[in-house]
C-alpha atoms as a PDB file:
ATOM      1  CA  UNK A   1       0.236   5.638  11.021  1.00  0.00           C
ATOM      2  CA  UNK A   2       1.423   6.891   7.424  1.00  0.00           C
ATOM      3  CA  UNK A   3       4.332   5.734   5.467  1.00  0.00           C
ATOM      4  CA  UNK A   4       6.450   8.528   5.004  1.00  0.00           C
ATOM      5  CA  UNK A   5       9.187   7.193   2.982  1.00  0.00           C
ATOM      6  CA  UNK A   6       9.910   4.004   0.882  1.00  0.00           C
ATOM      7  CA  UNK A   7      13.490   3.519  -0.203  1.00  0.00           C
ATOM      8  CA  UNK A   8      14.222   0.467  -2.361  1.00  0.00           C
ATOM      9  CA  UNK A   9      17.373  -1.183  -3.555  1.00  0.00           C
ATOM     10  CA  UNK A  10      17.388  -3.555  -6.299  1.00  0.00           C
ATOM     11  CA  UNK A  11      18.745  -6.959  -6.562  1.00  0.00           C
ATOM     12  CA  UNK A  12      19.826  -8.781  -9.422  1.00  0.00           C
ATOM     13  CA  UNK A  13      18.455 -12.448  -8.356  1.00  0.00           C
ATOM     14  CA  UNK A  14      16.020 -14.707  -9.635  1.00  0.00           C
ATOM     15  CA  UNK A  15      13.657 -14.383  -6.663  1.00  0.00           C
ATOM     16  CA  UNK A  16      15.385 -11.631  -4.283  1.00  0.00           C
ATOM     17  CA  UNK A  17      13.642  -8.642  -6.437  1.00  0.00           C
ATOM     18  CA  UNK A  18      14.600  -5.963  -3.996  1.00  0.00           C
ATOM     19  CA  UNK A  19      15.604  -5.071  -0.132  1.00  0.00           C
ATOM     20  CA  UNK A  20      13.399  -2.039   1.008  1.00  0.00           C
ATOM     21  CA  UNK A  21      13.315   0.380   3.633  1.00  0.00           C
ATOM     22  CA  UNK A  22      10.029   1.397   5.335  1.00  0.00           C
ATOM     23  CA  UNK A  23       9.735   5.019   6.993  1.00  0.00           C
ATOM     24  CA  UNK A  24       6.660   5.437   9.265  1.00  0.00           C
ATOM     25  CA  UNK A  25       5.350   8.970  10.605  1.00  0.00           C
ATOM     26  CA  UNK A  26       9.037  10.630   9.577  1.00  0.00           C
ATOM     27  CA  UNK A  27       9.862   8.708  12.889  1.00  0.00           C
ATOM     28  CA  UNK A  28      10.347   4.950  12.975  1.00  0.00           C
ATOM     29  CA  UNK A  29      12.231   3.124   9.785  1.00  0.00           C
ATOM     30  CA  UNK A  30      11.570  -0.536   9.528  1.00  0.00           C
ATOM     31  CA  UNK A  31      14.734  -2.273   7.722  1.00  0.00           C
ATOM     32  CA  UNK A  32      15.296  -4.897   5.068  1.00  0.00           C
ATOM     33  CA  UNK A  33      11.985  -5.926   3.717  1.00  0.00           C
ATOM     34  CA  UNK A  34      12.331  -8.371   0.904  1.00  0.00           C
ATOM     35  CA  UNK A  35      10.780  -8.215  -2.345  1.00  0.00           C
ATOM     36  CA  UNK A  36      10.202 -11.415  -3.529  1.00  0.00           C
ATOM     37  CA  UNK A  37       9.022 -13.352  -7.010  1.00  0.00           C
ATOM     38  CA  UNK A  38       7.150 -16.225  -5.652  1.00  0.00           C
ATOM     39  CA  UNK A  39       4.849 -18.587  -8.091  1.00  0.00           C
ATOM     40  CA  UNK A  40       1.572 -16.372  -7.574  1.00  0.00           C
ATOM     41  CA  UNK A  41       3.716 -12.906  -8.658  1.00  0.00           C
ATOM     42  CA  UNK A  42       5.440 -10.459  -6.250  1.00  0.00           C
ATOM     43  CA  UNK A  43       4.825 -10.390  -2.400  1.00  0.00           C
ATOM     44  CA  UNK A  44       6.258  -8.520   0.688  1.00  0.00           C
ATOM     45  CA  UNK A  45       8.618 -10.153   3.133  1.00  0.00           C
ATOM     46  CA  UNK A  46       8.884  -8.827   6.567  1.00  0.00           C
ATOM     47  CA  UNK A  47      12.572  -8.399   8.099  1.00  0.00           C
ATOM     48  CA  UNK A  48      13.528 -11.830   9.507  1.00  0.00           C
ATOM     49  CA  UNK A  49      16.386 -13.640  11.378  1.00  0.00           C
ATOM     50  CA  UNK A  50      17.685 -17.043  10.596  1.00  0.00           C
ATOM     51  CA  UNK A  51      16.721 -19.408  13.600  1.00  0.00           C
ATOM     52  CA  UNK A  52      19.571 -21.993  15.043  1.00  0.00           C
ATOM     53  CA  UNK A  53      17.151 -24.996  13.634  1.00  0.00           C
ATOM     54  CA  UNK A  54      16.605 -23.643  10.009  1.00  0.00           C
ATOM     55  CA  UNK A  55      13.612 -21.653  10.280  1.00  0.00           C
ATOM     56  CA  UNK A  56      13.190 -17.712   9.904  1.00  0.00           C
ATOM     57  CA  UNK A  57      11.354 -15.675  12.929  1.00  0.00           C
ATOM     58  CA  UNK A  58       9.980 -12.251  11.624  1.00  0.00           C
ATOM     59  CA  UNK A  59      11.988  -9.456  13.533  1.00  0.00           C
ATOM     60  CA  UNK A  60       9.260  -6.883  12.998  1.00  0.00           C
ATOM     61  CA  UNK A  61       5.780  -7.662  11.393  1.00  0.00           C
ATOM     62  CA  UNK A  62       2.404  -5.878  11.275  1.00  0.00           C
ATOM     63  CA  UNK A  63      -0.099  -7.203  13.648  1.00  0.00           C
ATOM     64  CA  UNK A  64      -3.438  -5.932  11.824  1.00  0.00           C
ATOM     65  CA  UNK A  65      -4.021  -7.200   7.972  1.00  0.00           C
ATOM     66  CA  UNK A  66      -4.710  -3.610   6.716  1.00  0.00           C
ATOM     67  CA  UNK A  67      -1.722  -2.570   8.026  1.00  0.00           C
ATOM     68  CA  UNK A  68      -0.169  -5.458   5.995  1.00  0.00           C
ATOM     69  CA  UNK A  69      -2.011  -4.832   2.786  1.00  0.00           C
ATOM     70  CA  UNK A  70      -0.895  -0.592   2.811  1.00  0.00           C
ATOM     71  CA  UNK A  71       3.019  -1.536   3.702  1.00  0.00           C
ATOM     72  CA  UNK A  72       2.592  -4.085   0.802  1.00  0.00           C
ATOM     73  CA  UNK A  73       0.786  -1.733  -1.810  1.00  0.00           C
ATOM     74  CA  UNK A  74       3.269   0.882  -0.944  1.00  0.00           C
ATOM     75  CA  UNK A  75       6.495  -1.121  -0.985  1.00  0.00           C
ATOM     76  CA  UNK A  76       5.567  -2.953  -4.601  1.00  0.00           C
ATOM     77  CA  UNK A  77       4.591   0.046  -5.792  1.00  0.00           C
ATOM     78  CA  UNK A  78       7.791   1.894  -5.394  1.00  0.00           C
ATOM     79  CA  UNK A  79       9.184  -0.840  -6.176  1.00  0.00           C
ATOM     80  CA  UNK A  80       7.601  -1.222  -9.450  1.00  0.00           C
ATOM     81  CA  UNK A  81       8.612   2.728  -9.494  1.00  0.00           C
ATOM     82  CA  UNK A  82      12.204   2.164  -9.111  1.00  0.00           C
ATOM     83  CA  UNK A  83      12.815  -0.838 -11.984  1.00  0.00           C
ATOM     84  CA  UNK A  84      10.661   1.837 -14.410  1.00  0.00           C
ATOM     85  CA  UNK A  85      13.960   4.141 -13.595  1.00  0.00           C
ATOM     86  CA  UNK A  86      16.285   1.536 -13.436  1.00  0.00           C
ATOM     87  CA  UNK A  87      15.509  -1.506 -15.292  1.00  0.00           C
ATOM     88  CA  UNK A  88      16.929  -4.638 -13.822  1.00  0.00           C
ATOM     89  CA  UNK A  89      19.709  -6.598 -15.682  1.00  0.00           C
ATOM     90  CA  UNK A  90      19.161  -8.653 -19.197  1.00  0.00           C
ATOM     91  CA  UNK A  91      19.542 -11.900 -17.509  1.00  0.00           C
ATOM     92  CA  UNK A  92      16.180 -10.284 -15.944  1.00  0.00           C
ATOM     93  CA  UNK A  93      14.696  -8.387 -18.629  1.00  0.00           C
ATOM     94  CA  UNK A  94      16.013  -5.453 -18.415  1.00  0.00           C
ATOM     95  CA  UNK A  95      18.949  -2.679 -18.432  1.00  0.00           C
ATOM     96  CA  UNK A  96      21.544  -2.964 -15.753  1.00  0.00           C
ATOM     97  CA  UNK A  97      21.547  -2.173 -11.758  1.00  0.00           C
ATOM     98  CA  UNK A  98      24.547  -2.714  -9.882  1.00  0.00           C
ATOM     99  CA  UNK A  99      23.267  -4.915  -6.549  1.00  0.00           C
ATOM    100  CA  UNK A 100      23.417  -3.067  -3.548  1.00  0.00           C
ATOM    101  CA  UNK A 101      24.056  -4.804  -0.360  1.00  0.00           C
ATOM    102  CA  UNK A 102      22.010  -2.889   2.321  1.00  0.00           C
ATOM    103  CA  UNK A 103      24.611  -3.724   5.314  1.00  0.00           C
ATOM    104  CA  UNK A 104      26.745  -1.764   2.829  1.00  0.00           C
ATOM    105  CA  UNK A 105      23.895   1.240   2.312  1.00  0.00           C
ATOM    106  CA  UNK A 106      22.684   1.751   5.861  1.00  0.00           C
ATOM    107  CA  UNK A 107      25.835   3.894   6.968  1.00  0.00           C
ATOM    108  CA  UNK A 108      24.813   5.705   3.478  1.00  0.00           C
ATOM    109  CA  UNK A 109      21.375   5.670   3.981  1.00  0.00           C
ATOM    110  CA  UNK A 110      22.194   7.087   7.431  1.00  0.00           C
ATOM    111  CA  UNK A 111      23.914  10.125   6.197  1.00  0.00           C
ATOM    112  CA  UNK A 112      21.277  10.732   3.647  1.00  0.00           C
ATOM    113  CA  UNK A 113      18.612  10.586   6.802  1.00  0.00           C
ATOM    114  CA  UNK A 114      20.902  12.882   8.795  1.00  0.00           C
ATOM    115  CA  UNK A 115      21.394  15.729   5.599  1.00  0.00           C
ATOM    116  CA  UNK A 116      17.881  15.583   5.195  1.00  0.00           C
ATOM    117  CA  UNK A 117      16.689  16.127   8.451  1.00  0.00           C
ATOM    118  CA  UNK A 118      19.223  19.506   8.175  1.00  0.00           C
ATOM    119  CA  UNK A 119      17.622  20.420   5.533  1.00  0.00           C
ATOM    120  CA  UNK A 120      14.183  19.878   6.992  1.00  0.00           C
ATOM    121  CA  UNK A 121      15.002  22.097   9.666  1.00  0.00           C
ATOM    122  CA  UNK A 122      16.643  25.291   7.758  1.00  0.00           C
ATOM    123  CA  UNK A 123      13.525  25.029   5.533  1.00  0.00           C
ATOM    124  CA  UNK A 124      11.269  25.541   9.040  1.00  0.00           C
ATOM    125  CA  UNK A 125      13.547  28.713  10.020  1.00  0.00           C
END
């Protein structure tokens, strides 16, 4: 299993770095990982739901630590990628990035997937 594509949208919060999405294989995309600023630096959160009593339940979450450790590497390091080409806000130390909501992106994000895959295809022929 490879990690085909990383796509991440940056958030102008105090701890809410980024929302990513994960493309495995060209074939499976994994939705709304968080980046996060915790106290020991920047880690990966899996795609959760909010539970009726408080808590958050992982919707999707790797079952093997090495699996953990390349989805991680990969996702900060695009990450790190994407606020070298667009620097968050001041308030942040940085330039400005309009936040994204990804709700908002995925129909966006859908049409990108769809033109691509065209594209993919005429390229073949």
């Amino acid at each position: 299993m490879q990690i085909t594509e990383v796509r991440v949208y940056p958030r102008n919060e105090e701890k809410l770095k980024a929302f990513v999405t994960v493309t495995f294989d060209d074939s499976f995309v994994v939705r709304n990982l968080k980046v996060i600023q915790g106290q020991n630096g920047l880690f990966v959160a899996m795609p959760s739901r909010k539970m009726a009593d408080g808590s958050h339940k992982d919707i999707a979450h790797p079952i093997k630590n090495e699996v953990r450790r390349m989805i991680e590497e990969k996702v900060l390091a695009a990450y790190q990628e994407k606020i070298k080409q667009t620097p968050l806000p001041t308030e942040f130390g940085g330039g400005e990035v309009p936040a994204r909501e990804p709700a908002i992106d995925i129909e966006e994000e859908e049409e990108e997937e769809k033109k691509e895959k065209k594209e993919k295809k005429e390229k073949k022929k």
